[in-house]
PDB file of N, CA and C in Angstrom:
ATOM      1  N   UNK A   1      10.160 -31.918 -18.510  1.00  0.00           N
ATOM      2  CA  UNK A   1       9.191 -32.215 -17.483  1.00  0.00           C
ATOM      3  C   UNK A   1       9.873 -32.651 -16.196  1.00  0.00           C
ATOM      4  N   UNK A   2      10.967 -33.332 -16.223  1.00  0.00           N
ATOM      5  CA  UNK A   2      11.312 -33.952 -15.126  1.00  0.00           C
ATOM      6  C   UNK A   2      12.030 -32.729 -14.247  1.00  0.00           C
ATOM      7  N   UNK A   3      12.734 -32.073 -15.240  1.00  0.00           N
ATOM      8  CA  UNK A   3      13.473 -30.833 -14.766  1.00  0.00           C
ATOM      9  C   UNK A   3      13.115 -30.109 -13.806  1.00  0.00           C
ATOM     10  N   UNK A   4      11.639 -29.654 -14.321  1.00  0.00           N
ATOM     11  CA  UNK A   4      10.440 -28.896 -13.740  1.00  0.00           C
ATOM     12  C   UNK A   4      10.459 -29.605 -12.255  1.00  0.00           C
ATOM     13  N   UNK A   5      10.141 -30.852 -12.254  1.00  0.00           N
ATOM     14  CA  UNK A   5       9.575 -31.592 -11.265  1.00  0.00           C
ATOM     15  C   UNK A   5      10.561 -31.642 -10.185  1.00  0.00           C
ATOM     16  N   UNK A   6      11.854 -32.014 -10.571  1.00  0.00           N
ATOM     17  CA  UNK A   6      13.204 -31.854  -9.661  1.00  0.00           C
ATOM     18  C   UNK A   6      13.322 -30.158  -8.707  1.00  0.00           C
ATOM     19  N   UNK A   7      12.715 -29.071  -9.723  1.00  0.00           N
ATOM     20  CA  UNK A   7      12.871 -27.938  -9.578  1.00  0.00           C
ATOM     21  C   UNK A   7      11.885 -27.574  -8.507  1.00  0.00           C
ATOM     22  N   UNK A   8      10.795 -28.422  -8.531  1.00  0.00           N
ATOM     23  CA  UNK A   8       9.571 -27.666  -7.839  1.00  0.00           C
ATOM     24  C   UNK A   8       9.854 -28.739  -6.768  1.00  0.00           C
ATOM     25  N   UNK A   9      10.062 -29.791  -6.446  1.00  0.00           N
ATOM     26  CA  UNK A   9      10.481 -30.951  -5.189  1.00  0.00           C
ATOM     27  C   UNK A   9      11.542 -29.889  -4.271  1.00  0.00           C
ATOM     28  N   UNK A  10      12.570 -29.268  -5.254  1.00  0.00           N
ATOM     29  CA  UNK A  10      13.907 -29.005  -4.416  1.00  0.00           C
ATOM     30  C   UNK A  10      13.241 -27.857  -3.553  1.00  0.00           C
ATOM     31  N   UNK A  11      12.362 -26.760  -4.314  1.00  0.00           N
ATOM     32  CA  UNK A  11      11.444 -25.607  -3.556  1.00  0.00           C
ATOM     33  C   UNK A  11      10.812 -26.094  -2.580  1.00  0.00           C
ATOM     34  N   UNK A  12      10.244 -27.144  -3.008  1.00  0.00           N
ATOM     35  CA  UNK A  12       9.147 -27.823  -1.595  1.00  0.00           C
ATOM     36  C   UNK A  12       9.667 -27.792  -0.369  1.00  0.00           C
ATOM     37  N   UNK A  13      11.398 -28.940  -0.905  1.00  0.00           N
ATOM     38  CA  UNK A  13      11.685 -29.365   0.554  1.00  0.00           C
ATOM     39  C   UNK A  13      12.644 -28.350   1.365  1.00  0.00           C
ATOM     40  N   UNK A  14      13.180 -27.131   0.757  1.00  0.00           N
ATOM     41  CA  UNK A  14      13.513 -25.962   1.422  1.00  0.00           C
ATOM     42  C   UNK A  14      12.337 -24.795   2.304  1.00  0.00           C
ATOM     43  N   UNK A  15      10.975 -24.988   1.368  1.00  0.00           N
ATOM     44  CA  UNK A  15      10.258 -23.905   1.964  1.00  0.00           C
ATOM     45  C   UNK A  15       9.237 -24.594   3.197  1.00  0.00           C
ATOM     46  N   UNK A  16       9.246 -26.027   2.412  1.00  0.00           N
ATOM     47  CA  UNK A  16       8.252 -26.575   3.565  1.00  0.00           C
ATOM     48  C   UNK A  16       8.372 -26.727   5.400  1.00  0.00           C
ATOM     49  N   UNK A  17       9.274 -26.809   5.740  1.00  0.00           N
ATOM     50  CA  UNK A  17       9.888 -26.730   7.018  1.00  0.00           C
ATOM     51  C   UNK A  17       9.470 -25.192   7.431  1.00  0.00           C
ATOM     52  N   UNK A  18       9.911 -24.261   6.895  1.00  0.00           N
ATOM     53  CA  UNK A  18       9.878 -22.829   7.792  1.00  0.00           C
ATOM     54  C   UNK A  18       7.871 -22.765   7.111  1.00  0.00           C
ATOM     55  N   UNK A  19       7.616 -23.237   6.558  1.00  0.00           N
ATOM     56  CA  UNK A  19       5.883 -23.429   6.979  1.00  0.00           C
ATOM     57  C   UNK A  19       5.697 -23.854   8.089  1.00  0.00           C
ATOM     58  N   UNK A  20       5.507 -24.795   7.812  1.00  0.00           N
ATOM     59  CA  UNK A  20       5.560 -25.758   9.291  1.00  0.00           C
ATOM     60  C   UNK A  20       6.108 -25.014  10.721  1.00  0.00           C
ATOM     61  N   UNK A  21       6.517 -24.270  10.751  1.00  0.00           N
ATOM     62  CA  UNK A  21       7.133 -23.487  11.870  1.00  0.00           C
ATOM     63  C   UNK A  21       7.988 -24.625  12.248  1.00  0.00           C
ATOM     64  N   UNK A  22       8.515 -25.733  11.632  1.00  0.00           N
ATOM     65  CA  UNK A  22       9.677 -26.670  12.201  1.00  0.00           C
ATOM     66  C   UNK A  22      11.158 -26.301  12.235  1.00  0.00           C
ATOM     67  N   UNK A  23      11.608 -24.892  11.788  1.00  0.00           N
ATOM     68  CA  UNK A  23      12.859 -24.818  11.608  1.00  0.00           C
ATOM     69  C   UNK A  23      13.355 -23.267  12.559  1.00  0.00           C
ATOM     70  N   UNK A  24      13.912 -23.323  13.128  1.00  0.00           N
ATOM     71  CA  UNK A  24      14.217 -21.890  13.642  1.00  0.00           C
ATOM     72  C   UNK A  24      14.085 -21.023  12.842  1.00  0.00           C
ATOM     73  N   UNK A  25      14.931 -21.132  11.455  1.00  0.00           N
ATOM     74  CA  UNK A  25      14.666 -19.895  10.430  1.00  0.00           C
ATOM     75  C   UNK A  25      13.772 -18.961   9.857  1.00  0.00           C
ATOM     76  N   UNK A  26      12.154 -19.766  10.499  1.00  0.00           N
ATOM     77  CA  UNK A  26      10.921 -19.257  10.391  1.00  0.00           C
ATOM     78  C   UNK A  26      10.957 -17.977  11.084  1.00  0.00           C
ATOM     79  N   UNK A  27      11.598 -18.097  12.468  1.00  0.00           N
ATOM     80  CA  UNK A  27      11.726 -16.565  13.129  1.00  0.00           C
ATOM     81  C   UNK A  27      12.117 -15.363  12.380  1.00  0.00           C
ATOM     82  N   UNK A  28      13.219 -15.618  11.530  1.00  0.00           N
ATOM     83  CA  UNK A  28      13.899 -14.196  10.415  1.00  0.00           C
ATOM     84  C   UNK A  28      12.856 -14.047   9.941  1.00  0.00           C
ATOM     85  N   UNK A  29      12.281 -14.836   8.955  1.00  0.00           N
ATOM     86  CA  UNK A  29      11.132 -14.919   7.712  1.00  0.00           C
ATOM     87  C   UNK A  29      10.339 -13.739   8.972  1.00  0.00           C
ATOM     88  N   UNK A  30       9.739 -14.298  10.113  1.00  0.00           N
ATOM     89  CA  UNK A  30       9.000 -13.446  10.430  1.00  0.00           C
ATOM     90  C   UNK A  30       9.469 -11.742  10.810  1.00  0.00           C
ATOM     91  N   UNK A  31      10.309 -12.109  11.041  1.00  0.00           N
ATOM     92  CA  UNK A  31      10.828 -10.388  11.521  1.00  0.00           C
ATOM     93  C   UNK A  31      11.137  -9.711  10.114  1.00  0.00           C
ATOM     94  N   UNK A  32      11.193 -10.220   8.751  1.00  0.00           N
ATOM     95  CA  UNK A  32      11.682  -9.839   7.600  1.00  0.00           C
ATOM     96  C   UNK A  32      10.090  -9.193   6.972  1.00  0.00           C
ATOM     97  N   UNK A  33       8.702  -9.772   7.382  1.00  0.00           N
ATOM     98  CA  UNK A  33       7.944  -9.403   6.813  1.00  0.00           C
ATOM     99  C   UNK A  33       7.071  -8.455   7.974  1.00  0.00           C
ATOM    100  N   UNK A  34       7.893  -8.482   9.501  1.00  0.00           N
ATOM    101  CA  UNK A  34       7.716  -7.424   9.978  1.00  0.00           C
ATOM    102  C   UNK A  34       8.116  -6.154   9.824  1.00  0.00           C
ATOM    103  N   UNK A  35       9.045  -6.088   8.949  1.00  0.00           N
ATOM    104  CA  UNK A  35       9.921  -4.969   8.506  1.00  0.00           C
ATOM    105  C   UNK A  35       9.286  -4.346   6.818  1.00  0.00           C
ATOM    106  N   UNK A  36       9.074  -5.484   6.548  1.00  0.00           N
ATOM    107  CA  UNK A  36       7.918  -5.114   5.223  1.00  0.00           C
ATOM    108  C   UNK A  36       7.107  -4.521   5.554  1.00  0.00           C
ATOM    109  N   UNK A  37       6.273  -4.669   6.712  1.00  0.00           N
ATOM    110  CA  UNK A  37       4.686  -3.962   6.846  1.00  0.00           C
ATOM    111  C   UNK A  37       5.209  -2.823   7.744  1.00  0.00           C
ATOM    112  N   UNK A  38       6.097  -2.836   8.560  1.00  0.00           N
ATOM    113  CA  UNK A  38       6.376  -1.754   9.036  1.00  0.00           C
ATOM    114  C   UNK A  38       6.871  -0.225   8.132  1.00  0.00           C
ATOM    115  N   UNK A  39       7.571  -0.970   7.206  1.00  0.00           N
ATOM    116  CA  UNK A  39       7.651  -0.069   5.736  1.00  0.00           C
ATOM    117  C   UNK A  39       6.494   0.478   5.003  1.00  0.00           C
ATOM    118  N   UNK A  40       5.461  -0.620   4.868  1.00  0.00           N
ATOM    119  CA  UNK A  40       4.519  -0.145   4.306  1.00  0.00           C
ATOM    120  C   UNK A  40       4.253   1.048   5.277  1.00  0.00           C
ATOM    121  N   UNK A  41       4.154   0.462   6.446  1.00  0.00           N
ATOM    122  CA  UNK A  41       3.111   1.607   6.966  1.00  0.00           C
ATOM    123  C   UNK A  41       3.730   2.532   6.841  1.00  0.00           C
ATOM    124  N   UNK A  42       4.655   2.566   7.234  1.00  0.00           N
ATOM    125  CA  UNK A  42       5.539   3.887   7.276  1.00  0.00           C
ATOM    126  C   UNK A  42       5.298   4.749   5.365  1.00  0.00           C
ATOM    127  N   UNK A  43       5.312   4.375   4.526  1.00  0.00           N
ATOM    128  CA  UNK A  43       4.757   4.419   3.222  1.00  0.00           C
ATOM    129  C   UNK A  43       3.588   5.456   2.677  1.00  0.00           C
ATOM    130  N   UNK A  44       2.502   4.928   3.784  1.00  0.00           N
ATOM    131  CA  UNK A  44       1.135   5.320   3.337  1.00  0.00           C
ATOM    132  C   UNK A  44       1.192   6.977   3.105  1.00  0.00           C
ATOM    133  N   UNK A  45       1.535   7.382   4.685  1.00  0.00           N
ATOM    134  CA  UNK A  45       1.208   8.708   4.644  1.00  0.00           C
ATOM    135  C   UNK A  45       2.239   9.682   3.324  1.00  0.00           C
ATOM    136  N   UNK A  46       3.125   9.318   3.112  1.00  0.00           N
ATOM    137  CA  UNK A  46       3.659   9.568   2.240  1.00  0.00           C
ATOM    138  C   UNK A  46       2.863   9.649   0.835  1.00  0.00           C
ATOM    139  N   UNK A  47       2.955   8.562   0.409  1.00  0.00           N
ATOM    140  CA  UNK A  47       1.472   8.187  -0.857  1.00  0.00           C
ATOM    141  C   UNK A  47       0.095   8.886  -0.675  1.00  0.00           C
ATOM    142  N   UNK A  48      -0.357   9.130   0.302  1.00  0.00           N
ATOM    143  CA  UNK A  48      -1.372  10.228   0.673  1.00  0.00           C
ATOM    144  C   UNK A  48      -1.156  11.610   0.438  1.00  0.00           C
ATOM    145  N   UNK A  49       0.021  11.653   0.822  1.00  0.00           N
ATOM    146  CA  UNK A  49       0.838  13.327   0.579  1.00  0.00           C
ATOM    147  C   UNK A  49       0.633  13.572  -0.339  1.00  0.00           C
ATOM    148  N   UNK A  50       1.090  12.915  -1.373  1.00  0.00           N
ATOM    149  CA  UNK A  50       1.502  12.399  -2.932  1.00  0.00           C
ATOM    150  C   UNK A  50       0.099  12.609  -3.738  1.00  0.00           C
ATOM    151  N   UNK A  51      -0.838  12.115  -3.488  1.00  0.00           N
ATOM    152  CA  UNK A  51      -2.177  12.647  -3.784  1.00  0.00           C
ATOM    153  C   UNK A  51      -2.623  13.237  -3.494  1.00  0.00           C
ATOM    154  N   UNK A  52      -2.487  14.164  -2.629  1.00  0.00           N
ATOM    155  CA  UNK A  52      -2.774  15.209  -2.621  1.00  0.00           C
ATOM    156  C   UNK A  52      -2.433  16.549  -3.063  1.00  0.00           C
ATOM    157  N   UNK A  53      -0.938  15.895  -2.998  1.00  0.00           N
ATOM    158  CA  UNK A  53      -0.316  17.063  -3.633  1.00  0.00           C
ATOM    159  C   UNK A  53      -0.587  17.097  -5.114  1.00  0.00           C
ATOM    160  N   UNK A  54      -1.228  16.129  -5.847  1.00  0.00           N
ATOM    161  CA  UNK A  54      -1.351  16.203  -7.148  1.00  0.00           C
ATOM    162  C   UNK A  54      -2.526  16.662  -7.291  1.00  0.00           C
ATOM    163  N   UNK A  55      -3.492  16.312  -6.686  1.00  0.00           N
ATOM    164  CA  UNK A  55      -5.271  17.100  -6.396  1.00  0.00           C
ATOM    165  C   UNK A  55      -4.542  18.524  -6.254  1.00  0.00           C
ATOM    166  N   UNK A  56      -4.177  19.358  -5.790  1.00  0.00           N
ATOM    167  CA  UNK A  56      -3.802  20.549  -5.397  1.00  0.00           C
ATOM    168  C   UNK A  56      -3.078  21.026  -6.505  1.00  0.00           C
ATOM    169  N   UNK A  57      -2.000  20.373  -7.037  1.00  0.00           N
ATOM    170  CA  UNK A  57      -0.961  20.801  -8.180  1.00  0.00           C
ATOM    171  C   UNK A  57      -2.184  20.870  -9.477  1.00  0.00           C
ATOM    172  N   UNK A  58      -2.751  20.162  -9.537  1.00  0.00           N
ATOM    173  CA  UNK A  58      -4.169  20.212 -10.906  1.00  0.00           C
ATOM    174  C   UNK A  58      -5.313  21.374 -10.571  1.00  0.00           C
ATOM    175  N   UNK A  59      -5.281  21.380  -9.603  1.00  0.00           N
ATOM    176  CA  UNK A  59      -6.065  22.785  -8.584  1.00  0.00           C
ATOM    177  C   UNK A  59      -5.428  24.429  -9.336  1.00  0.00           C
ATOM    178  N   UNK A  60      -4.103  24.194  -9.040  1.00  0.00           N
ATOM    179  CA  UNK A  60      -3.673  25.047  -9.039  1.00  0.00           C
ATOM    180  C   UNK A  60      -3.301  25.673 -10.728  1.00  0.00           C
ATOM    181  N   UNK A  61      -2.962  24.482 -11.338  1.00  0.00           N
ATOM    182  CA  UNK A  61      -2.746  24.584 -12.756  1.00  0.00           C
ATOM    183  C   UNK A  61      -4.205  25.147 -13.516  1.00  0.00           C
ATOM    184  N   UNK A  62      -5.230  24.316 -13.006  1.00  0.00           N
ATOM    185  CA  UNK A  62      -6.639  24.783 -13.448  1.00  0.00           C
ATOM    186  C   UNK A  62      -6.905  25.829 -13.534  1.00  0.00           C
ATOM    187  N   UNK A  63      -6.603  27.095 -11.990  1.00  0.00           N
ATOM    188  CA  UNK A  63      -7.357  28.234 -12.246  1.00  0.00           C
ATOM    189  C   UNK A  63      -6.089  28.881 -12.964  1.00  0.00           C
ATOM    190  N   UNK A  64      -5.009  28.923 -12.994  1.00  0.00           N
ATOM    191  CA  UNK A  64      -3.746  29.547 -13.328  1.00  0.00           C
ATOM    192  C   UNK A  64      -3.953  29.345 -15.011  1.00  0.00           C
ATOM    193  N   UNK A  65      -4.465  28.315 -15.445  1.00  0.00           N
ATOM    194  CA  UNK A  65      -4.329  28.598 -16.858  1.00  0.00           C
ATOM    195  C   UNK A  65      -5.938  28.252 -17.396  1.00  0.00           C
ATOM    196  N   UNK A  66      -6.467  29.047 -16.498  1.00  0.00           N
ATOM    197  CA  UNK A  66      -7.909  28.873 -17.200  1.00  0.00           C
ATOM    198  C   UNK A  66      -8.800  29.689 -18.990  1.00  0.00           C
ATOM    199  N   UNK A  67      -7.316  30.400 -19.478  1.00  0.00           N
ATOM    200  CA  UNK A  67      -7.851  30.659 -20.901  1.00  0.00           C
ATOM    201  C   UNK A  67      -7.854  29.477 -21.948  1.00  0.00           C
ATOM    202  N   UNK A  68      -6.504  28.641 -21.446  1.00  0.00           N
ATOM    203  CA  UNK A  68      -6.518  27.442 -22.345  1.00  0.00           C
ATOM    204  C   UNK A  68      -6.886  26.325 -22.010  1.00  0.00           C
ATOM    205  N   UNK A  69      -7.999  25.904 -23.229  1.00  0.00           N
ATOM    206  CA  UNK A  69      -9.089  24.648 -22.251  1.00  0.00           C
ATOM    207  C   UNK A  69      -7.796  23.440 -22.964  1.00  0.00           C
ATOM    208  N   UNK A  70      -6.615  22.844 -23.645  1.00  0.00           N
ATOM    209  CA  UNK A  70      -5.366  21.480 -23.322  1.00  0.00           C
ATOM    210  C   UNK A  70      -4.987  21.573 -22.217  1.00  0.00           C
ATOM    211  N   UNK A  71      -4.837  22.608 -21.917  1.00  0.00           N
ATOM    212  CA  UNK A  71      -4.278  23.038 -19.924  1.00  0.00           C
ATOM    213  C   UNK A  71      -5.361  22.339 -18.769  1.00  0.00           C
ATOM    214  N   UNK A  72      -6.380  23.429 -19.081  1.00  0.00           N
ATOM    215  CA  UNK A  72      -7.426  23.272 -18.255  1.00  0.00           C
ATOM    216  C   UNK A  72      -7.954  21.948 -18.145  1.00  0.00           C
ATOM    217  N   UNK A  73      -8.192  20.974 -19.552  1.00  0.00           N
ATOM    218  CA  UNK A  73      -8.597  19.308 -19.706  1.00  0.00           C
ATOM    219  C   UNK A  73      -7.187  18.506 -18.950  1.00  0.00           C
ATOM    220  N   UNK A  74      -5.874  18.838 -18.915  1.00  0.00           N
ATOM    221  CA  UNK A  74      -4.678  18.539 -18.266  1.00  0.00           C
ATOM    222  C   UNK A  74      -5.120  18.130 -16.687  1.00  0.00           C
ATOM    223  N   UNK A  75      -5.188  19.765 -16.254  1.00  0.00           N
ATOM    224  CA  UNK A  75      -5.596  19.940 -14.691  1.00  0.00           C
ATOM    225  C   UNK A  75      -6.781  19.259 -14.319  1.00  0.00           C
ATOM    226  N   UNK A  76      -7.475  19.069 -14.883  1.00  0.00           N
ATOM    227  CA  UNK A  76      -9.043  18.289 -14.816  1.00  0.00           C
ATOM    228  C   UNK A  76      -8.333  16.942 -14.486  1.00  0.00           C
ATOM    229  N   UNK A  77      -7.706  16.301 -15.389  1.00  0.00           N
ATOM    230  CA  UNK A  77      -7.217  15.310 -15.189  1.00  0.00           C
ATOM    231  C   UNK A  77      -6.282  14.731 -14.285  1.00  0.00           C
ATOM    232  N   UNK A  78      -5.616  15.716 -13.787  1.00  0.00           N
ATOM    233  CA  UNK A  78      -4.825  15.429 -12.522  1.00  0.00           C
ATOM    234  C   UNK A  78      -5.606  15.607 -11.299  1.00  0.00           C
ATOM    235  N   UNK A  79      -6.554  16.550 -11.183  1.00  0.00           N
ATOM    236  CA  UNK A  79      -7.416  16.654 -10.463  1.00  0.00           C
ATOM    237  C   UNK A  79      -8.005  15.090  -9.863  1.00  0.00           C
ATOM    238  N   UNK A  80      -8.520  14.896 -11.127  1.00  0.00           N
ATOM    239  CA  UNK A  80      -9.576  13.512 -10.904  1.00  0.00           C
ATOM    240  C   UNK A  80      -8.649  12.288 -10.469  1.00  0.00           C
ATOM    241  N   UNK A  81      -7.200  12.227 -10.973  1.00  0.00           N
ATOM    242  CA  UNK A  81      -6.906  10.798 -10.375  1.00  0.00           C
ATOM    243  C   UNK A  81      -6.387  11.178  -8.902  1.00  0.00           C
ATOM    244  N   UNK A  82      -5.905  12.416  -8.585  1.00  0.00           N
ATOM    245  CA  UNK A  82      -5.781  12.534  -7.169  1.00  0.00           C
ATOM    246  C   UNK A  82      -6.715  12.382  -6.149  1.00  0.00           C
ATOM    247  N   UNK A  83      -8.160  12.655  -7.118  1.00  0.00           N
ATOM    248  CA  UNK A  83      -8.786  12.121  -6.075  1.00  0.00           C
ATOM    249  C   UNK A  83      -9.798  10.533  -5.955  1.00  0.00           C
ATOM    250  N   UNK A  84      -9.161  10.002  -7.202  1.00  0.00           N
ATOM    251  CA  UNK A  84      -9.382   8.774  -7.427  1.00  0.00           C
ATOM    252  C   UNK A  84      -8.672   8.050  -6.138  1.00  0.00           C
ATOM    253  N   UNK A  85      -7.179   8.589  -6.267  1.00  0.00           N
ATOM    254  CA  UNK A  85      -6.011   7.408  -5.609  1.00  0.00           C
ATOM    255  C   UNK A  85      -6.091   8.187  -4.057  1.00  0.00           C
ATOM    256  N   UNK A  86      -7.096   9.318  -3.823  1.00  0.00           N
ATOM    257  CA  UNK A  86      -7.224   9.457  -2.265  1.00  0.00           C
ATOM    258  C   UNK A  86      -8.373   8.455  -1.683  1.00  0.00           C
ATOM    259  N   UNK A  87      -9.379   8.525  -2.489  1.00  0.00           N
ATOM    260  CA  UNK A  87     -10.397   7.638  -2.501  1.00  0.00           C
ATOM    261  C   UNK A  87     -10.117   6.107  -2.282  1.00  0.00           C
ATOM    262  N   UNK A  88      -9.518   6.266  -3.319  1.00  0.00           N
ATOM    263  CA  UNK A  88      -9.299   4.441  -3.307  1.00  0.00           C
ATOM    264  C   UNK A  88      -8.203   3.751  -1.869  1.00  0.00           C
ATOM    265  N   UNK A  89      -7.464   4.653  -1.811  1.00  0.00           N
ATOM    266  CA  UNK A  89      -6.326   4.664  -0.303  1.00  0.00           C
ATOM    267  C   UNK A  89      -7.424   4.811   0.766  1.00  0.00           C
ATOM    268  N   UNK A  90      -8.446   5.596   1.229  1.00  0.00           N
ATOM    269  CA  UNK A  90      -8.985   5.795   1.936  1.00  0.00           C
ATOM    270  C   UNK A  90     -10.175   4.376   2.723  1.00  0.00           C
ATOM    271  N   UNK A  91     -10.349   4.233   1.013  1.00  0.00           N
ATOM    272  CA  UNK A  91     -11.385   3.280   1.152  1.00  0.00           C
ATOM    273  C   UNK A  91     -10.905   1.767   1.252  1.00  0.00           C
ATOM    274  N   UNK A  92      -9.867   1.574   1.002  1.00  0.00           N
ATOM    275  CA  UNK A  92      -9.135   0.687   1.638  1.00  0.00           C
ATOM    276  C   UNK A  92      -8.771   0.254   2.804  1.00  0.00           C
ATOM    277  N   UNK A  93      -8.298   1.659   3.331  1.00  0.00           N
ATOM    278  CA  UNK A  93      -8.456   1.871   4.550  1.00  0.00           C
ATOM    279  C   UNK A  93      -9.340   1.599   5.654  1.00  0.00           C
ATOM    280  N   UNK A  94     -10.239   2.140   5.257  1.00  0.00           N
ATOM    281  CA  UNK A  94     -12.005   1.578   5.939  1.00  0.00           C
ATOM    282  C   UNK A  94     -12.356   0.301   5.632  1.00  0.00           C
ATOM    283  N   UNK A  95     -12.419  -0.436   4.664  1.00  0.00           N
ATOM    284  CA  UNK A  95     -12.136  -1.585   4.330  1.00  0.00           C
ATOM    285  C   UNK A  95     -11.655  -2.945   5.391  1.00  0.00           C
ATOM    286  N   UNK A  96     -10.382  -2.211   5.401  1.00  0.00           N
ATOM    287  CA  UNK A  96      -9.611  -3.306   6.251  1.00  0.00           C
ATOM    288  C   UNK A  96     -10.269  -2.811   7.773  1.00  0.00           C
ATOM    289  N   UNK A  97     -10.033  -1.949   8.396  1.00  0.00           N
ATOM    290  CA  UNK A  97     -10.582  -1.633   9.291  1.00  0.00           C
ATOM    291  C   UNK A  97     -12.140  -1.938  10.068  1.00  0.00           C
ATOM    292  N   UNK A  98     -13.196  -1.896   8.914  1.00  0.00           N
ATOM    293  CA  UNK A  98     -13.989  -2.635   8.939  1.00  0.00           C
ATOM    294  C   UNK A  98     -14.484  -4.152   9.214  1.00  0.00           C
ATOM    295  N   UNK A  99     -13.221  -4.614   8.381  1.00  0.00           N
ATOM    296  CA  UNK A  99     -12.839  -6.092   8.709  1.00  0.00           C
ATOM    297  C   UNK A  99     -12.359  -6.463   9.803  1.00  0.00           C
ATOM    298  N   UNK A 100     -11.072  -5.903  10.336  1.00  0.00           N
ATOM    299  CA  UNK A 100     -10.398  -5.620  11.505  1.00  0.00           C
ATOM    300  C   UNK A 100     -11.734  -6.091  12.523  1.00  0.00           C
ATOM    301  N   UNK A 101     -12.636  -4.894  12.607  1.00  0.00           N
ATOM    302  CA  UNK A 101     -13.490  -4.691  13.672  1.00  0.00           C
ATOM    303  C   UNK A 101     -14.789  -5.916  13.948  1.00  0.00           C
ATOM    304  N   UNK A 102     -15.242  -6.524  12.721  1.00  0.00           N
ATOM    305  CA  UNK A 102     -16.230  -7.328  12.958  1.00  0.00           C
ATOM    306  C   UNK A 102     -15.644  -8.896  12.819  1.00  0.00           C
ATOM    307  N   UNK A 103     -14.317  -9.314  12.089  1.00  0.00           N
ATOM    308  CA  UNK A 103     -13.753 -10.425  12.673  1.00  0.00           C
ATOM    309  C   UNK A 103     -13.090 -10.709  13.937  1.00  0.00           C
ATOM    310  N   UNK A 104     -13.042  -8.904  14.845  1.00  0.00           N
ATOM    311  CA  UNK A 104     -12.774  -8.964  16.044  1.00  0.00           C
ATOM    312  C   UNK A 104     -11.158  -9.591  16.259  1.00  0.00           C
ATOM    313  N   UNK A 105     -10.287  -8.882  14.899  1.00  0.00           N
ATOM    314  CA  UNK A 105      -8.776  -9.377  15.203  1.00  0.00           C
ATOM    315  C   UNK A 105      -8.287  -8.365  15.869  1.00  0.00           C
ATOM    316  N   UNK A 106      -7.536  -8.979  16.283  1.00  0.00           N
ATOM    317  CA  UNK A 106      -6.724  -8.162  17.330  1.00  0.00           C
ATOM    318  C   UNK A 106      -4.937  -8.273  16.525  1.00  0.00           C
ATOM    319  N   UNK A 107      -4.171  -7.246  17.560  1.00  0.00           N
ATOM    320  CA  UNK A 107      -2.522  -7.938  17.477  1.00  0.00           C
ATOM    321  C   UNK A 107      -2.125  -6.627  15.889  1.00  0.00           C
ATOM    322  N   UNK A 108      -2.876  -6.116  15.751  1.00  0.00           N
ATOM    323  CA  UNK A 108      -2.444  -5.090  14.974  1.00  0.00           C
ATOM    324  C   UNK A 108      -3.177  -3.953  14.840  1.00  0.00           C
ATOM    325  N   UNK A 109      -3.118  -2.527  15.181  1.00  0.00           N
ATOM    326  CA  UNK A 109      -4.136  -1.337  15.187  1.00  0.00           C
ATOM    327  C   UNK A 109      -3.630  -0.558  14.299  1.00  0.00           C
ATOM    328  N   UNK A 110      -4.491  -0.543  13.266  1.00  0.00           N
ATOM    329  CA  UNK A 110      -4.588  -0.291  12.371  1.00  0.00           C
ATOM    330  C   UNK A 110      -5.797   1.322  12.278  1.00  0.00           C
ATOM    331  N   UNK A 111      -4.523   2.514  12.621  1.00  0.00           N
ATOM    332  CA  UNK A 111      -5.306   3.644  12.328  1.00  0.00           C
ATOM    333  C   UNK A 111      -4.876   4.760  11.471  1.00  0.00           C
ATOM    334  N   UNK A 112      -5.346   6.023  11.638  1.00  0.00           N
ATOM    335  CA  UNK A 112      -5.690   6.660  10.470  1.00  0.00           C
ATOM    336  C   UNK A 112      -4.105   7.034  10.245  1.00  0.00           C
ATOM    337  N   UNK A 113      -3.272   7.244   8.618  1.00  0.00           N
ATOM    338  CA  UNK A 113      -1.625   7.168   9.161  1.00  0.00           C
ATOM    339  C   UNK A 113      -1.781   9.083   9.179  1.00  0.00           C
ATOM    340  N   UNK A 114      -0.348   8.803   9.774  1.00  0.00           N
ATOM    341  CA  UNK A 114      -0.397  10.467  10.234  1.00  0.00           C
ATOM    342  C   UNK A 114       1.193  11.005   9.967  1.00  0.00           C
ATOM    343  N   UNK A 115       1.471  11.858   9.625  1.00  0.00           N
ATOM    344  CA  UNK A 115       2.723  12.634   9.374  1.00  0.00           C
ATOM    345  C   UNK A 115       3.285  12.756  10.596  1.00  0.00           C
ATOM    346  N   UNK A 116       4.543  12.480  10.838  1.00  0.00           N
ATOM    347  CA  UNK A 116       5.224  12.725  11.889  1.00  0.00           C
ATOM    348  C   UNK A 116       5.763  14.270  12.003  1.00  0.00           C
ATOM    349  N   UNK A 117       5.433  14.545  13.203  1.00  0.00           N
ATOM    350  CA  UNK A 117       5.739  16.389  13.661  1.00  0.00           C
ATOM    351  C   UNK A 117       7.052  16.488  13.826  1.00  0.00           C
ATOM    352  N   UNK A 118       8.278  17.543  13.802  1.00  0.00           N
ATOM    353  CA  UNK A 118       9.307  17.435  13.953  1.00  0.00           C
ATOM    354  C   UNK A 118       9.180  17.902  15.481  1.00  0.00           C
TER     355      UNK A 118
END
């Protein structure tokens, strides 16, 4: 017990300061989880690709092996979570955006992601 307690004091008094915005080091922390979300974003459209390309790859498997219904129940199934995980990405999307718009935050624009053109 005490161990614990020594363990979770020593966490406190390292993390509590860059809470507090009392320590310069808070600045990295912030540019470190600017680089996180900048990743994410950079991420999405990728993961979108990705479902789609699996909606399409189950598309394609479907009519290509439409004598055998293990195939065909296969492609059905890839079908459906591609467009589960477009759905659910999408609607997330709108989601936050939604939120975005009627808590009236600002300081981040948050739009539709898009493939970069060469």
């Amino acid at each position: 017990m005490t161990n614990k307690l020594m363990k979770l004091m020593a966490v406190t008094l390292l993390v509590l300061p860059a809470i507090a915005n009392a320590q310069t080091t808070f600045g990295t922390t912030g540019r470190w989880i600017d680089r996180i979300g900048d990743l994410i974003q950079n991420l999405i459209p990728i993961v979108i690709a990705i479902a789609l390309l699996v909606f399409f790859w189950g598309l394609v498997k479907f009519i290509s092996k439409a004598g055998d219904e293990a195939e065909v129940k296969k492609s059905k199934g890839l079908m459906i979570w591609g467009l589960i995980a477009l759905f659910v990405m999408i609607t997330v999307w709108g989601l936050v955006r939604f939120i975005q718009k009627e808590l009236n935050i600002s300081g981040y624009n948050i739009d539709l992601p898009q493939v970069p053109r060469p």
